[in-house]
Protein backbone atom coordinates (compact mmCIF):
# COMPACT_ATOMS: atom_id res chain seq x y z
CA UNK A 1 91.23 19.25 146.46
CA UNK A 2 93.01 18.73 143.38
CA UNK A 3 96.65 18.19 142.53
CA UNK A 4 98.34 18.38 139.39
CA UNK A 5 102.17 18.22 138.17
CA UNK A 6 103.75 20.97 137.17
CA UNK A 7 106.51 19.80 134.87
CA UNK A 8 110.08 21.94 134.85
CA UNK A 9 110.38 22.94 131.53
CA UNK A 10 113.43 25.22 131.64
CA UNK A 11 116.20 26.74 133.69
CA UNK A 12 116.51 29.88 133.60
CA UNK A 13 120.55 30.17 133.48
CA UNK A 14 123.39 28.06 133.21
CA UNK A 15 125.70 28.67 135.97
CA UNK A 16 126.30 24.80 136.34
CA UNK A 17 128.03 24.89 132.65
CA UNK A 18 132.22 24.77 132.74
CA UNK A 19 133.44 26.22 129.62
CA UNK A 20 135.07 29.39 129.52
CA UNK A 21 133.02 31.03 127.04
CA UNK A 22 129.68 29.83 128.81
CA UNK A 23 130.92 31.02 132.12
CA UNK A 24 132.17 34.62 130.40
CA UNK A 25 128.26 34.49 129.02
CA UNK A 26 126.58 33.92 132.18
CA UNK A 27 128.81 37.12 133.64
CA UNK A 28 127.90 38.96 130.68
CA UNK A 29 123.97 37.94 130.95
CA UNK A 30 124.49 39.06 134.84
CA UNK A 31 125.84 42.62 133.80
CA UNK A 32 123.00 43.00 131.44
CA UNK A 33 125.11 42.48 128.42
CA UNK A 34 122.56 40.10 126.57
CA UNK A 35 123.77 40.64 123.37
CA UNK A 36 127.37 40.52 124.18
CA UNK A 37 127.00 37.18 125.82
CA UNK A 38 124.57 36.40 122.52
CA UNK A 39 127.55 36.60 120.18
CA UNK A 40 130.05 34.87 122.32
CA UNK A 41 127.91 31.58 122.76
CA UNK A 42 127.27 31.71 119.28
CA UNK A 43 131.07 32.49 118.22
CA UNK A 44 132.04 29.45 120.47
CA UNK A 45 128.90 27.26 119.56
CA UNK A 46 130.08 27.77 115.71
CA UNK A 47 133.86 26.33 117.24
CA UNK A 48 132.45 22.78 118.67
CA UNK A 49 131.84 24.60 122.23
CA UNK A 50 129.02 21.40 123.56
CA UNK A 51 128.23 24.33 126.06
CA UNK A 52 127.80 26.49 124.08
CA UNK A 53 125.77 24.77 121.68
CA UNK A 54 123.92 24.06 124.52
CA UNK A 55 123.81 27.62 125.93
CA UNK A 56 122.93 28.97 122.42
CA UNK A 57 119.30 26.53 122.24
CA UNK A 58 118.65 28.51 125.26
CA UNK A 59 118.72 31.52 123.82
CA UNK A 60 115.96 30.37 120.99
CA UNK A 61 114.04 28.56 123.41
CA UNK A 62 114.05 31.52 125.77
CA UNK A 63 113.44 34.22 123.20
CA UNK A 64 116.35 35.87 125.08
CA UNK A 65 118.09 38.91 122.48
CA UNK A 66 116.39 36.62 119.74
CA UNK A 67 112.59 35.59 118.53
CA UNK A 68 111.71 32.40 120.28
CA UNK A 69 112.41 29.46 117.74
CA UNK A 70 111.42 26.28 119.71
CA UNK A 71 112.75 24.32 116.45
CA UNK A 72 116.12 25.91 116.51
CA UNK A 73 116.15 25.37 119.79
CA UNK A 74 115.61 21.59 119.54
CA UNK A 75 118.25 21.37 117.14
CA UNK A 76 120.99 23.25 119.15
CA UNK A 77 119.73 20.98 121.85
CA UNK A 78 120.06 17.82 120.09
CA UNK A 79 123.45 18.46 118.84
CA UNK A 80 124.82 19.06 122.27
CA UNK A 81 122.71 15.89 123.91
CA UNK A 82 124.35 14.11 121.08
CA UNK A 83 127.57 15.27 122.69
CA UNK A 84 126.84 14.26 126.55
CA UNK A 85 125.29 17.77 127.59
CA UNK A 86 122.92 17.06 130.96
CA UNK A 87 121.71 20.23 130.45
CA UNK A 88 120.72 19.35 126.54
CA UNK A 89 119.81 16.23 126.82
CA UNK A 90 116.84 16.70 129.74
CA UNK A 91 115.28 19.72 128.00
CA UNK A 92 115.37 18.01 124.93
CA UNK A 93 113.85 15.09 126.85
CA UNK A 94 111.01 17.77 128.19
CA UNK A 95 110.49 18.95 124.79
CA UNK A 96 109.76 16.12 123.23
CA UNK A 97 106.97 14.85 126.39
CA UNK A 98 105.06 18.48 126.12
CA UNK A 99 105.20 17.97 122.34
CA UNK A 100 106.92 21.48 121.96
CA UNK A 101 108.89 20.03 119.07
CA UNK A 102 107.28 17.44 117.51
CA UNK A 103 110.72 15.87 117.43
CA UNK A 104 110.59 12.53 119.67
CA UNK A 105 108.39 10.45 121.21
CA UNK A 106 107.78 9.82 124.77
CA UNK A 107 110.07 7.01 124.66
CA UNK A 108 112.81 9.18 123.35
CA UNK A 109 112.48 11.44 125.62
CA UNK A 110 112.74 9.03 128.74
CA UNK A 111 116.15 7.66 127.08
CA UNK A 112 117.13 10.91 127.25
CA UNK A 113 116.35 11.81 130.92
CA UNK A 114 118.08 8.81 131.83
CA UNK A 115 121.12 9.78 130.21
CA UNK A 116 121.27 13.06 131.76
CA UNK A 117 120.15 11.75 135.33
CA UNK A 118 123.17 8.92 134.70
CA UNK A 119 125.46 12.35 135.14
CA UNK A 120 123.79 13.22 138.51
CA UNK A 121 121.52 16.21 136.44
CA UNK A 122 118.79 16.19 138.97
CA UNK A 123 115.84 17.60 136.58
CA UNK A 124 116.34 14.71 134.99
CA UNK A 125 115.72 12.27 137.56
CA UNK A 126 112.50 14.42 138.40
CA UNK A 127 111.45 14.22 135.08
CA UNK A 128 112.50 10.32 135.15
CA UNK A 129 109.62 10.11 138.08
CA UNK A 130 107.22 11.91 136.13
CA UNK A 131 107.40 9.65 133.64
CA UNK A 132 107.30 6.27 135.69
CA UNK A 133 104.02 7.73 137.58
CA UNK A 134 102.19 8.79 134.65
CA UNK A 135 103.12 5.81 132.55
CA UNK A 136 104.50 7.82 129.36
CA UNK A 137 107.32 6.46 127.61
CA UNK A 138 107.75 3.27 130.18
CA UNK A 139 105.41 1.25 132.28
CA UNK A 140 103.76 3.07 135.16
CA UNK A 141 105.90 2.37 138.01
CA UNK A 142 105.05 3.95 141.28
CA UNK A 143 108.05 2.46 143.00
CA UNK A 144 109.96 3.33 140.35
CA UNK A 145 108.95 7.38 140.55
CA UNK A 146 109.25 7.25 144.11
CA UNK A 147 113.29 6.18 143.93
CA UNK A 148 113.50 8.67 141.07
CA UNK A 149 112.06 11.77 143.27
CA UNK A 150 114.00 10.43 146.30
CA UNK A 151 117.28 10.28 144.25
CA UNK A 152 116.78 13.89 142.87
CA UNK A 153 115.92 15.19 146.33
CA UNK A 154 119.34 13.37 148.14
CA UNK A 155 121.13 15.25 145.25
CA UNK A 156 119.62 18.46 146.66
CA UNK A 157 116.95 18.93 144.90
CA UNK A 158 114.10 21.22 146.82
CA UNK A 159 111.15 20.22 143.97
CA UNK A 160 112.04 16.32 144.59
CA UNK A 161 110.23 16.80 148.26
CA UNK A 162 107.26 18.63 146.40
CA UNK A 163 106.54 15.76 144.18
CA UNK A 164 106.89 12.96 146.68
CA UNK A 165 103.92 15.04 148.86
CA UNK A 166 101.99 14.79 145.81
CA UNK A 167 102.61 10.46 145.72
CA UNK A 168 101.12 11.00 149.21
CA UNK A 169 97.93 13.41 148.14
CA UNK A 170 97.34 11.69 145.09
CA UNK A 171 97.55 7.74 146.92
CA UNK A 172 100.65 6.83 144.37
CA UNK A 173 102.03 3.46 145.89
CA UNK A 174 100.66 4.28 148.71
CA UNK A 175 97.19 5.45 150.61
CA UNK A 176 96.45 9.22 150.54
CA UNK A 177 98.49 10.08 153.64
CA UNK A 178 97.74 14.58 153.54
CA UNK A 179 99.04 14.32 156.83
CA UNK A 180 102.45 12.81 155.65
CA UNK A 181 102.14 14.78 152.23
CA UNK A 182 102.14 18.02 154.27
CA UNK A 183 105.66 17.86 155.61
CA UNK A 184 107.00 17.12 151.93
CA UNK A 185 105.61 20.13 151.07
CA UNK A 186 107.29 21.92 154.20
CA UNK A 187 110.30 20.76 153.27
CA UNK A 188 110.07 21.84 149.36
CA UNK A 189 108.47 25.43 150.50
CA UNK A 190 111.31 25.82 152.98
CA UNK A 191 114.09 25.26 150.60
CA UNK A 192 113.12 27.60 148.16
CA UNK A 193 110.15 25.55 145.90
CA UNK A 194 107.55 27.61 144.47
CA UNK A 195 105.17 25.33 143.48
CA UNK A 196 105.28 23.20 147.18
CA UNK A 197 104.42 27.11 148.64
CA UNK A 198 101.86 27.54 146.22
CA UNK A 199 100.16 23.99 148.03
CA UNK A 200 100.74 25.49 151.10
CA UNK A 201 98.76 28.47 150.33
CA UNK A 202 95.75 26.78 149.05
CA UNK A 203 95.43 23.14 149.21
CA UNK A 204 95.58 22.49 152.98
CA UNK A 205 92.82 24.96 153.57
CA UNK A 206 90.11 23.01 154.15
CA UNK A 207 91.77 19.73 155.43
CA UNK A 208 91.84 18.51 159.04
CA UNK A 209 95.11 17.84 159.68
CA UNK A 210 97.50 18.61 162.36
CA UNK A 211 100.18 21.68 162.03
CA UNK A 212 102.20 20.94 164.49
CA UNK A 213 103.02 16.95 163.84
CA UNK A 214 103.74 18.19 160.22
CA UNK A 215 106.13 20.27 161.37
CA UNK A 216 107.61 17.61 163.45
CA UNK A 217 107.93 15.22 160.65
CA UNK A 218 109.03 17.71 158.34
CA UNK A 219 111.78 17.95 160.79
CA UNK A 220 112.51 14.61 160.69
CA UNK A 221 112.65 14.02 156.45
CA UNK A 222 115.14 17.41 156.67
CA UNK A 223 117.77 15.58 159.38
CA UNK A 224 117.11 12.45 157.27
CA UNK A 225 118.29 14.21 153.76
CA UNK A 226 120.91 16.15 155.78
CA UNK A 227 119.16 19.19 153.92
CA UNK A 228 122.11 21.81 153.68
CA UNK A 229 124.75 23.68 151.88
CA UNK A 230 124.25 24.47 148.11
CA UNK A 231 120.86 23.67 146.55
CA UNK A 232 121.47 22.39 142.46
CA UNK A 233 119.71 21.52 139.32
């Protein structure tokens, strides 16, 4: 069985944003008023909104009411990382690992996740463990990955528990444990993680393990994380 990552490359809203022109967008976007909302984040992104410059790089990167423009996108991004947008600042960071920009390095693009992560943006810290188990833009640091996934996931983060059950499959820092990787992936799949139910669909197919202690520990890592209330980016 093989495992891969499967970086988070967007969002696809912004109802974490706090400016009154972003949150008058995302109501807009939820009426079906794309273009409405279009001209409002770019009225208020042309005033200094961060937000809203923010919000507007979405758009481009999106290819929402406009033609996708990964460029323009990067550049709206960058000018609202450069003003302390979490939001800006990891998908910038993301952009610049999957080479969608050809506007940072690796390196850059760590910096950048640790800013954002430094704010309690929880992508970021996911993307901080990416990096630190792969070895791109800082030293590969199993250790260091696992603290990053487990900080995400105590922030409430259901795709942290999917990528410490891959550490487990894969043997990262630790032996291959599919037993123990398993209930990670119980835990992602039950709060609302795509990917970890994807797993659960086809990679534990043909493996001997055991259901029911899975579901056991499972319970255990949930009462550990004191898994409830709101779920955030």
């Amino acid at each position: 069985m093989k495992l891969a990552r499967i970086p988070l490359l967007m969002l696809a809203g912004f109802a974490l944003m706090g400016s009154d022109a972003t949150d008058q967008a995302s109501q807009l976007m939820n009426d079906g008023e794309e273009q409405a909302a279009f001209n409002l984040v770019e009225q208020a992104a042309g005033q200094g909104d961060a937000d809203a410059i923010d919000y507007l790089g979405w758009f481009y990167d999106s290819g929402r009411v406009v033609d996708q423009d990964l460029a323009m996108a990067a550049r709206q991004y960058r000018k609202a990382a450069d003003m302390g947008v979490p939001h800006a600042q990891w998908r910038l960071g993301t952009m610049m690992d999957q080479g969608e920009c050809g506007c940072g390095s690796a390196e850059e693009a760590m910096a950048l996740f640790e800013a954002a992560a430094a704010q309690g943006w929880t992508n970021a810290m996911l993307s901080m463990g990416v990096m630190h188990a792969g070895g791109r833009g800082t030293p590969q640091d199993f250790a260091a990955a696992r603290s990053s996934f487990e900080a995400a996931a105590r922030g409430g983060n259901a795709h942290a528990f999917n990528e410490i059950g891959v550490m487990y499959m894969l043997g990262e820092g630790t032996a291959p444990d599919p037993q123990e990787a398993l209930a990670w992936f119980v835990v992602a799949a039950t709060h609302g993680d795509e990917v970890a139910s994807g797993y659960l669909q086809t990679a534990f197919l043909e493996i001997d393990i055991d259901i029911k202690l899975a579901a056991l520990r499972a319970g255990e890592i949930t009462r550990e994380y004191g898994l409830s209330g709101e779920w955030l980016h």
